[in-house]
Protein backbone atom coordinates (compact mmCIF):
# COMPACT_ATOMS: atom_id res chain seq x y z
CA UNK A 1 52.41 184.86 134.74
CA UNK A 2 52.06 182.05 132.80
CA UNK A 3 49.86 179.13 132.19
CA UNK A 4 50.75 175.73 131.09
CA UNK A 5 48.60 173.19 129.45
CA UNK A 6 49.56 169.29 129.90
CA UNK A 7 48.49 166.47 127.87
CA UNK A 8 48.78 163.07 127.80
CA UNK A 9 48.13 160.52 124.85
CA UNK A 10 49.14 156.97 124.79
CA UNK A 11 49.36 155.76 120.85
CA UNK A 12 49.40 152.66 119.37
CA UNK A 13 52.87 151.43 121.04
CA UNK A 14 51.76 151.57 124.19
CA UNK A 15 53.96 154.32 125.61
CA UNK A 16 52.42 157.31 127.65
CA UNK A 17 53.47 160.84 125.69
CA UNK A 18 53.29 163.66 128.06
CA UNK A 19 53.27 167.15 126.06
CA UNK A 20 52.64 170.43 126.95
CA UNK A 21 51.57 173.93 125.75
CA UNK A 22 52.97 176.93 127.50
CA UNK A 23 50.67 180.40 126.64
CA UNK A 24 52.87 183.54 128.88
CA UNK A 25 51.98 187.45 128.90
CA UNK A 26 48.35 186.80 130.69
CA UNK A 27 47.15 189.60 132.25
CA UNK A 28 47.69 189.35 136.01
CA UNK A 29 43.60 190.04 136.30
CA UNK A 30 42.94 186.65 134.54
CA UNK A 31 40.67 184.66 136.49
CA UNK A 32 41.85 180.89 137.28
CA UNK A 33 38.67 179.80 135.55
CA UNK A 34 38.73 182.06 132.53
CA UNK A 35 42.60 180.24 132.39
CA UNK A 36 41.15 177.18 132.46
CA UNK A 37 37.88 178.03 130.23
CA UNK A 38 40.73 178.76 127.72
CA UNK A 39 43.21 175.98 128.17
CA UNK A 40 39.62 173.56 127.50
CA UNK A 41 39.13 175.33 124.06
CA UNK A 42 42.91 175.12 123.03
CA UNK A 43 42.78 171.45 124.20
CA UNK A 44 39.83 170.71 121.39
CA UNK A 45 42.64 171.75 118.91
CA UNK A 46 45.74 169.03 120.30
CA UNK A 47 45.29 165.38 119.31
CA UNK A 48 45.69 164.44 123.35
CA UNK A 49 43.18 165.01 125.68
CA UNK A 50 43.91 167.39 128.19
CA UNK A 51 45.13 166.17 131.85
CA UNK A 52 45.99 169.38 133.68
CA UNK A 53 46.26 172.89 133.55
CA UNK A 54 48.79 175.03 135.62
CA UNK A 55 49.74 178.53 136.13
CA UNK A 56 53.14 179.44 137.11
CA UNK A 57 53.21 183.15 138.68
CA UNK A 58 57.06 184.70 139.13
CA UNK A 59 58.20 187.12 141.42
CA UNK A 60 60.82 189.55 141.27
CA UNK A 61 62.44 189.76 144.92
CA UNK A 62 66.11 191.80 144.31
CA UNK A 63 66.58 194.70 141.39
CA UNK A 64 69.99 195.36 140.47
């Protein structure tokens, strides 16, 4: 699992910056709002404000 933080910022130019923070090796227990508790506190830290959170779960279907 892993969640991704997205943030957007538009500086002085004008033009939109999209950035984002990727945080992987989350316990599969995590809660979607602990996630996002997190992703709020790591946001304070980024000179953006945050615009999304997301959480990206993969799934092995085939061993070889």
């Amino acid at each position: 699992m892993k969640a991704q933080s997205v943030f957007v910022g538009s500086p002085e130019s004008g033009k939109v910056i999209v950035g984002s923070l990727s945080v992987s090796r989350i316990k599969t227990e995590a809660l979607a709002e602990d996630l996002y508790h997190v992703a709020e506190e790591l946001a304070g830290l980024l000179q953006y404000p945050l615009y999304t959170v997301q959480v990206v779960s993969t799934v092995e279907l085939l061993s070889i």
